[in-house]
PDB file of N, CA and C in Angstrom:
ATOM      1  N   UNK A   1      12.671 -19.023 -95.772  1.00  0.00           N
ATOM      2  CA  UNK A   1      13.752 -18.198 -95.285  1.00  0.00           C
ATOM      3  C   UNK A   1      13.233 -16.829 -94.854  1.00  0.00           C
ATOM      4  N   UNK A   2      12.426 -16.071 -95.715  1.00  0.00           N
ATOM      5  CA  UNK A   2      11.836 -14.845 -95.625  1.00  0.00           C
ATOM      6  C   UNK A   2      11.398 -14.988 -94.110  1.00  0.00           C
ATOM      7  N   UNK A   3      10.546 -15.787 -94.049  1.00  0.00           N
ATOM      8  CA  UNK A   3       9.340 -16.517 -92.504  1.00  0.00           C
ATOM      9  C   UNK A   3      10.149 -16.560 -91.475  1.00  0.00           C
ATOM     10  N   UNK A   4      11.592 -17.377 -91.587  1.00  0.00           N
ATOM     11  CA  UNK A   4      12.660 -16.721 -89.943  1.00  0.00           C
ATOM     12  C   UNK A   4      13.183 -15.529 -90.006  1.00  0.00           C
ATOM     13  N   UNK A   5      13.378 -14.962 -91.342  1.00  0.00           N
ATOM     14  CA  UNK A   5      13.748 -13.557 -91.000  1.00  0.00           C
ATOM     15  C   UNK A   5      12.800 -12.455 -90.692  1.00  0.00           C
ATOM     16  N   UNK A   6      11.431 -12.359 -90.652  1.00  0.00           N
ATOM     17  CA  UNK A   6      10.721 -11.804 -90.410  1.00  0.00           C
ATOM     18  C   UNK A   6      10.206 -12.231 -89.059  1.00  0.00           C
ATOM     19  N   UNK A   7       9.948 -13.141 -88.456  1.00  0.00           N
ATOM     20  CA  UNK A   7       9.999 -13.891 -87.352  1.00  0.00           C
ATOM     21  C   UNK A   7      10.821 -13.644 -85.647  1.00  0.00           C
ATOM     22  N   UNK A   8      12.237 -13.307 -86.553  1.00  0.00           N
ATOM     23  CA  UNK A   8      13.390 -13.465 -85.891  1.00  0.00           C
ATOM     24  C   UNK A   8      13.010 -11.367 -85.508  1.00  0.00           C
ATOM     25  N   UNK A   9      12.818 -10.928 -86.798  1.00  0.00           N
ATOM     26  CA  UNK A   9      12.536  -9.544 -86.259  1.00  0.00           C
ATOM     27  C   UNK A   9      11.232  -9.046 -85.062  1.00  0.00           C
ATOM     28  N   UNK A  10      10.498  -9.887 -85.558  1.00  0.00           N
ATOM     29  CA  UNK A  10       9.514  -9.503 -84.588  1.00  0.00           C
ATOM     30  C   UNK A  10       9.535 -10.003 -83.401  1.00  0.00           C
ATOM     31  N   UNK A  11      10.461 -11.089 -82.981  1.00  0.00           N
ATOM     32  CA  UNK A  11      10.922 -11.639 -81.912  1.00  0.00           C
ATOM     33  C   UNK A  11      12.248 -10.813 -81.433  1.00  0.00           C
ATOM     34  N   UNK A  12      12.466  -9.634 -82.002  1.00  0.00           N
ATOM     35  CA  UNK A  12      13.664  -8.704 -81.371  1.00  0.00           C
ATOM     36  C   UNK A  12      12.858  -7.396 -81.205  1.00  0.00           C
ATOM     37  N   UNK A  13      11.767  -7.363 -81.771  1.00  0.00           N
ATOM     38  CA  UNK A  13      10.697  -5.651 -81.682  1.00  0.00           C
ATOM     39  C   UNK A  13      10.200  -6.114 -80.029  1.00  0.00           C
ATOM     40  N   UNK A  14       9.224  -7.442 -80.136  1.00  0.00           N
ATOM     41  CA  UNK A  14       8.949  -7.544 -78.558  1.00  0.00           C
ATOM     42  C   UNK A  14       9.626  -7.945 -77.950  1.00  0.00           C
ATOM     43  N   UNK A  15      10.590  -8.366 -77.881  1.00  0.00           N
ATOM     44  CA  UNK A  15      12.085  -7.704 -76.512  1.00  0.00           C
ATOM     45  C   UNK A  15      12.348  -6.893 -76.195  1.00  0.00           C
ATOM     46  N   UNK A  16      11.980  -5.620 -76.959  1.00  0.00           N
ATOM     47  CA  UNK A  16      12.820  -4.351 -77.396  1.00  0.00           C
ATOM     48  C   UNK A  16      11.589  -3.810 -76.407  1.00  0.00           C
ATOM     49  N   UNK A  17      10.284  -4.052 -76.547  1.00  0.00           N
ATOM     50  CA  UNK A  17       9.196  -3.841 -75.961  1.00  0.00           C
ATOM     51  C   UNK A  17       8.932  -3.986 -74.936  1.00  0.00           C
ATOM     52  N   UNK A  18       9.193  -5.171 -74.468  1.00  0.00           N
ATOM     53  CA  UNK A  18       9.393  -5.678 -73.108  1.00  0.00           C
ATOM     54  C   UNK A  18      10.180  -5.009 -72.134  1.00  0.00           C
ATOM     55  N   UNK A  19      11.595  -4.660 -72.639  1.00  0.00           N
ATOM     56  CA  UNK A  19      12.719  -4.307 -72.156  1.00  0.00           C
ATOM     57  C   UNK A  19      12.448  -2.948 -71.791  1.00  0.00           C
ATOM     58  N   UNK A  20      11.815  -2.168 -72.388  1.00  0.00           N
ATOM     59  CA  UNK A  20      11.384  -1.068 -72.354  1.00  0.00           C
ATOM     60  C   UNK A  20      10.335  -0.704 -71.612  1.00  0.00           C
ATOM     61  N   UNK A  21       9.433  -1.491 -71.012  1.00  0.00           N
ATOM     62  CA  UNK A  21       8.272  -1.914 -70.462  1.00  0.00           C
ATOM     63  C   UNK A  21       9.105  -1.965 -68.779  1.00  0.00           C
ATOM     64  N   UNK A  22       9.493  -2.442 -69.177  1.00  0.00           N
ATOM     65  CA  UNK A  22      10.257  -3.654 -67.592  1.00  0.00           C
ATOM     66  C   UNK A  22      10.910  -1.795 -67.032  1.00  0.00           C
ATOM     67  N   UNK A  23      12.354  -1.656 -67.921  1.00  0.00           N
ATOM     68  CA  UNK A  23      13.073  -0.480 -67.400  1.00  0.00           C
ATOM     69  C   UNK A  23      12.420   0.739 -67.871  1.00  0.00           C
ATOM     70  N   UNK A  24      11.860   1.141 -68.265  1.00  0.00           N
ATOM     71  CA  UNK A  24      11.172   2.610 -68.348  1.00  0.00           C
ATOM     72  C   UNK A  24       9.887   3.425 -67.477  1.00  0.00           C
ATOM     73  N   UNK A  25       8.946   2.343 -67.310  1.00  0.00           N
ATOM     74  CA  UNK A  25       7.670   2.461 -67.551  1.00  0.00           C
ATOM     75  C   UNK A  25       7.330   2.053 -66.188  1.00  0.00           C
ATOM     76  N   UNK A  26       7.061   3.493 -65.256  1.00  0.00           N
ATOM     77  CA  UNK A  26       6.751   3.545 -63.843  1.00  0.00           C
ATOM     78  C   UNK A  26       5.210   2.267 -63.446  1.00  0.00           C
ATOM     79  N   UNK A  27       5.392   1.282 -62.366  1.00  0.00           N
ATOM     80  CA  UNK A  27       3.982   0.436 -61.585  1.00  0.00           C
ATOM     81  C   UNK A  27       3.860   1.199 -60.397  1.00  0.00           C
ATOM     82  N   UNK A  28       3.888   2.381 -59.836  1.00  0.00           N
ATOM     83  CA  UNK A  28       3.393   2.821 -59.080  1.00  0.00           C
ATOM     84  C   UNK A  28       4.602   3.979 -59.074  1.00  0.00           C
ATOM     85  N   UNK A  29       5.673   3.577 -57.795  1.00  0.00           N
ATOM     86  CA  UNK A  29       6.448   4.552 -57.567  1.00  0.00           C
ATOM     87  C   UNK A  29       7.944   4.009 -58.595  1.00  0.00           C
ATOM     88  N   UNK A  30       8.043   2.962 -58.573  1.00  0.00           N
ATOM     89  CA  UNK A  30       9.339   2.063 -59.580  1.00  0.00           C
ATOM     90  C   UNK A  30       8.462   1.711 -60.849  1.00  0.00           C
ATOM     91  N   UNK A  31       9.529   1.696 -61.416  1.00  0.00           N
ATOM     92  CA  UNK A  31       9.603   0.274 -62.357  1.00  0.00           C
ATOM     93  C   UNK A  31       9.181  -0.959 -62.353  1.00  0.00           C
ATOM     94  N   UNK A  32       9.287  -1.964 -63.186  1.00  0.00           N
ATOM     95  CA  UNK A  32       8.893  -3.520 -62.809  1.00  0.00           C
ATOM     96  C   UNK A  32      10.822  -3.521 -62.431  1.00  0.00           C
ATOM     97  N   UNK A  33      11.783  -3.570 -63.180  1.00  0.00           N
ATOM     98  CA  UNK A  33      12.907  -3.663 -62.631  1.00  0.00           C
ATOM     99  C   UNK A  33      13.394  -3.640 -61.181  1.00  0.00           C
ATOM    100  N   UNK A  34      12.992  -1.953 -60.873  1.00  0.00           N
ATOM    101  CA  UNK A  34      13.235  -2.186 -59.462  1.00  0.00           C
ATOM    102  C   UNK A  34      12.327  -2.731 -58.584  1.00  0.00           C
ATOM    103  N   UNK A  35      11.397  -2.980 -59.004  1.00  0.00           N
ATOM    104  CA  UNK A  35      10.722  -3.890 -58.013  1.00  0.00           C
ATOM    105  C   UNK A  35      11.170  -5.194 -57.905  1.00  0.00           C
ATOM    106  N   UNK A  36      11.373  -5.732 -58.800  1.00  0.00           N
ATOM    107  CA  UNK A  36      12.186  -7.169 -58.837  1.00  0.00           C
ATOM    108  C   UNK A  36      13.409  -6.785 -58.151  1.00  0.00           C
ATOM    109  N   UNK A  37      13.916  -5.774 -58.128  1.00  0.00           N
ATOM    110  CA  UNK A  37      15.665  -5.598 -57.592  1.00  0.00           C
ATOM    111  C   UNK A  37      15.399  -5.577 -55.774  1.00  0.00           C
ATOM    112  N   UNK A  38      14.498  -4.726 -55.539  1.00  0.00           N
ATOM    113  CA  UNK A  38      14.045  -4.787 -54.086  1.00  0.00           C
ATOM    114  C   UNK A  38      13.497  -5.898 -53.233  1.00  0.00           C
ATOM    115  N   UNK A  39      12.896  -6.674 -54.655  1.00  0.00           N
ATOM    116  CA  UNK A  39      12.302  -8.157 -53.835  1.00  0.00           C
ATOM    117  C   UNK A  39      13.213  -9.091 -53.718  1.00  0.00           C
ATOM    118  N   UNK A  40      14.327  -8.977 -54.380  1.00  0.00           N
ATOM    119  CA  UNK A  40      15.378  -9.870 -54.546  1.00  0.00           C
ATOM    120  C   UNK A  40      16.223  -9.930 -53.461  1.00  0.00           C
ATOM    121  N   UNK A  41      16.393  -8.339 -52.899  1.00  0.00           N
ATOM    122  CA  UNK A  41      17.354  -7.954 -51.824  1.00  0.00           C
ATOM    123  C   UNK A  41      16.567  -8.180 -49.979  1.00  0.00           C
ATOM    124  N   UNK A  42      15.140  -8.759 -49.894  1.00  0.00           N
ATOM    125  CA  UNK A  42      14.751  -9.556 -49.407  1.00  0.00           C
ATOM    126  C   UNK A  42      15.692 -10.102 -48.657  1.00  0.00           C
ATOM    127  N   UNK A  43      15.341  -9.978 -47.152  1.00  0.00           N
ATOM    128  CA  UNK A  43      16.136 -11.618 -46.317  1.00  0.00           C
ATOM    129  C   UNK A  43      15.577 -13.059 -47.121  1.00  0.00           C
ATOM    130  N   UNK A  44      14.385 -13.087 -46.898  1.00  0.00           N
ATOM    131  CA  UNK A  44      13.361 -13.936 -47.687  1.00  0.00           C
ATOM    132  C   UNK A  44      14.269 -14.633 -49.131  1.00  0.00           C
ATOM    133  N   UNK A  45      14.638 -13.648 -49.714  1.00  0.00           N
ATOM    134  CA  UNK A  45      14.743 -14.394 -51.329  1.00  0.00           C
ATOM    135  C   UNK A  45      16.304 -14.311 -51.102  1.00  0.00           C
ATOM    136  N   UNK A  46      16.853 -13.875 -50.197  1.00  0.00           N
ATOM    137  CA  UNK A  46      18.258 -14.438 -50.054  1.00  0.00           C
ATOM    138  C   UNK A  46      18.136 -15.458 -49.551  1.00  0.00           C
ATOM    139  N   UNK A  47      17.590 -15.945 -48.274  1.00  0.00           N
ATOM    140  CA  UNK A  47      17.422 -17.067 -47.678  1.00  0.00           C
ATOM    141  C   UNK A  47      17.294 -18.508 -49.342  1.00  0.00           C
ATOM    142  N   UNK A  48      16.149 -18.364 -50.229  1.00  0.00           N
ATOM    143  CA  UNK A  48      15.731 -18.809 -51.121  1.00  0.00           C
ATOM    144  C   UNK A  48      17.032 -19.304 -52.219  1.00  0.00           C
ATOM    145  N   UNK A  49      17.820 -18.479 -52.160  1.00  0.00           N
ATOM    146  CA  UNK A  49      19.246 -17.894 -53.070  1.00  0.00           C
ATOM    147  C   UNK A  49      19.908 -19.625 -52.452  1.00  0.00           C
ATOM    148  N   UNK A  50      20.304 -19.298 -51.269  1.00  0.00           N
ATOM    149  CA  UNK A  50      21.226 -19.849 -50.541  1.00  0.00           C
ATOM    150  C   UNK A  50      20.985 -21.496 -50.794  1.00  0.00           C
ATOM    151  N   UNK A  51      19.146 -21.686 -50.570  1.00  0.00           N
ATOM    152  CA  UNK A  51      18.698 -23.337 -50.449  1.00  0.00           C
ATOM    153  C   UNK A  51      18.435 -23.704 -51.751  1.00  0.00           C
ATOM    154  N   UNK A  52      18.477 -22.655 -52.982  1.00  0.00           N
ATOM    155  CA  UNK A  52      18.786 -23.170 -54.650  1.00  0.00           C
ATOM    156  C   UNK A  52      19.918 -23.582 -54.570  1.00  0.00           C
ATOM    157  N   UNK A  53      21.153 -22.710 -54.115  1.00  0.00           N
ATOM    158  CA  UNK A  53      22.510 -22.912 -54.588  1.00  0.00           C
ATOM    159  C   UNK A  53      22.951 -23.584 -53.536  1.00  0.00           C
ATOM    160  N   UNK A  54      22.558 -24.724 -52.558  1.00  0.00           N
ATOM    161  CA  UNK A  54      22.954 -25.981 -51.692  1.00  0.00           C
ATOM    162  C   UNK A  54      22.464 -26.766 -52.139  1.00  0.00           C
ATOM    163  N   UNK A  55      20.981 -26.655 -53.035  1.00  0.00           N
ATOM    164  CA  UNK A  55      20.456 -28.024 -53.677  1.00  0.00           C
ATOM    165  C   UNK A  55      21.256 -28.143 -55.397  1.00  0.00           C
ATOM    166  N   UNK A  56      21.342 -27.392 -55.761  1.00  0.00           N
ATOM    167  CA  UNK A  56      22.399 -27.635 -57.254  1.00  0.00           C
ATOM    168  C   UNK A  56      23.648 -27.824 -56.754  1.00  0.00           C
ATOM    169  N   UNK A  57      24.358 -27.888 -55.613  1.00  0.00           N
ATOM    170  CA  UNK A  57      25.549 -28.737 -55.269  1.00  0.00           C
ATOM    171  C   UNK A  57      25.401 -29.925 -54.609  1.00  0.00           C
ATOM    172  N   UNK A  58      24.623 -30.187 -54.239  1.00  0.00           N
ATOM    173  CA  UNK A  58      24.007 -31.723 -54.002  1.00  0.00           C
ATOM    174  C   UNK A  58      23.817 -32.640 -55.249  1.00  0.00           C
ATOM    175  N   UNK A  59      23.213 -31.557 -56.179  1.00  0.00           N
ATOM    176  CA  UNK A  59      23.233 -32.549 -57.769  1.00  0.00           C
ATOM    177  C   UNK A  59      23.904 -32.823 -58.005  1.00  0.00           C
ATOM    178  N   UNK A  60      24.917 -31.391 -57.975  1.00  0.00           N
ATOM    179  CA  UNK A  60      25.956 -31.887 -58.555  1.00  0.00           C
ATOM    180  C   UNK A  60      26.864 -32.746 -58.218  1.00  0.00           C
ATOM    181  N   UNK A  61      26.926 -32.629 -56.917  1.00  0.00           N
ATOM    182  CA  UNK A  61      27.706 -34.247 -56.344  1.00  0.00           C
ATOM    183  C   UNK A  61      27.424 -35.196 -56.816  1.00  0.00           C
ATOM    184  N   UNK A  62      26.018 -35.642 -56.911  1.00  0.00           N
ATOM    185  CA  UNK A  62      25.187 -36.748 -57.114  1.00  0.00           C
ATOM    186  C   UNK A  62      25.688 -37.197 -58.624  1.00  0.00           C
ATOM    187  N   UNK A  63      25.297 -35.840 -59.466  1.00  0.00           N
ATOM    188  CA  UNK A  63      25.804 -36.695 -60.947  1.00  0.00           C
ATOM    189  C   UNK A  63      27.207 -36.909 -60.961  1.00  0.00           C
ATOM    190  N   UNK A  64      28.089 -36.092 -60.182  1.00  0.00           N
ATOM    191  CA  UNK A  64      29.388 -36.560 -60.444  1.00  0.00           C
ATOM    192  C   UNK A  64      29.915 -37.958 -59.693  1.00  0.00           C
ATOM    193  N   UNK A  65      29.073 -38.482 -58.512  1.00  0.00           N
ATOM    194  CA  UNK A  65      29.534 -39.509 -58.383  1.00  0.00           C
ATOM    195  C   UNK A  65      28.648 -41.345 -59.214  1.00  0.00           C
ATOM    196  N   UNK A  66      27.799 -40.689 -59.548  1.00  0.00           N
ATOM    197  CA  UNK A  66      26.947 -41.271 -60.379  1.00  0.00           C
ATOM    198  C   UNK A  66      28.131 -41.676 -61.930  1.00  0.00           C
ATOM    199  N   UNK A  67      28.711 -40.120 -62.158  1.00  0.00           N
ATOM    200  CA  UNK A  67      29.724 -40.621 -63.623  1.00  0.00           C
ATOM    201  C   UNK A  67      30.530 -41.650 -63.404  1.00  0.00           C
ATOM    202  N   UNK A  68      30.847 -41.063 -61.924  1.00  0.00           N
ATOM    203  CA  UNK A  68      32.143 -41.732 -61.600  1.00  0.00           C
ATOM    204  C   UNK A  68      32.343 -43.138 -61.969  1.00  0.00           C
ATOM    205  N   UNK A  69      30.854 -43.477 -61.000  1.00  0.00           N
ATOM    206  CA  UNK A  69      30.774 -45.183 -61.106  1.00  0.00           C
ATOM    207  C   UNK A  69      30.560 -45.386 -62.706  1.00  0.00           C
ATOM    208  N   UNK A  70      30.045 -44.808 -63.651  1.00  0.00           N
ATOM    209  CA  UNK A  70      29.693 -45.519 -65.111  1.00  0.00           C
ATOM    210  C   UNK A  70      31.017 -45.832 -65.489  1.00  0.00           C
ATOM    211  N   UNK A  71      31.842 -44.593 -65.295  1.00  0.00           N
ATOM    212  CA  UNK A  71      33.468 -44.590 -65.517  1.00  0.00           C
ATOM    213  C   UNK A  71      33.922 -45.985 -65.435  1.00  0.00           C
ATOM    214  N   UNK A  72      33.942 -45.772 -63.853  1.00  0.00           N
ATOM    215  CA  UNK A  72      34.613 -46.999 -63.556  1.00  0.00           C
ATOM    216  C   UNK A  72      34.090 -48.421 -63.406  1.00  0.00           C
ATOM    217  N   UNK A  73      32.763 -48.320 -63.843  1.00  0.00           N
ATOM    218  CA  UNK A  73      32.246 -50.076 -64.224  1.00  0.00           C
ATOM    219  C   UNK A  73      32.741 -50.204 -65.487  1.00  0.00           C
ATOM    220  N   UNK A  74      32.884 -49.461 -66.562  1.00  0.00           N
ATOM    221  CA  UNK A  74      33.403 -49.858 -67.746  1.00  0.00           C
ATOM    222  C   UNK A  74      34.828 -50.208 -67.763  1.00  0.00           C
TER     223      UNK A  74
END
């Protein structure tokens, strides 16, 4: 018990670390944050955005008509 609670803390110190790392702590002229925020806002990684979220509605069609039929063979 001691071993996840000590565990569980040091797995919330390096988050805390990270987090602090990421938003505080200048890579040149930004942050790592805003650099991720600027690469994101990209035509590029919008384009990217768009052909994730057309291929997870294709799945999702897929498994839903996939249920459908288990549905209705039973």
């Amino acid at each position: 018990m001691i071993r996840k609670v000590v565990s569980g803390i040091f797995s919330l110190f390096v988050l805390c670390v990270l987090s602090y790392l990421a938003f505080f702590v200048p890579l040149g002229e930004r942050t790592l944050a805003e650099h991720v925020e600027r690469i994101g806002a990209t035509p590029e990684a919008e384009d990217l955005g768009e052909d994730a979220q057309r291929a997870s509605e294709r799945i999702e069609e897929t498994v839903r008509d996939r249920l459908e039929e288990e549905i209705a063979d039973q």
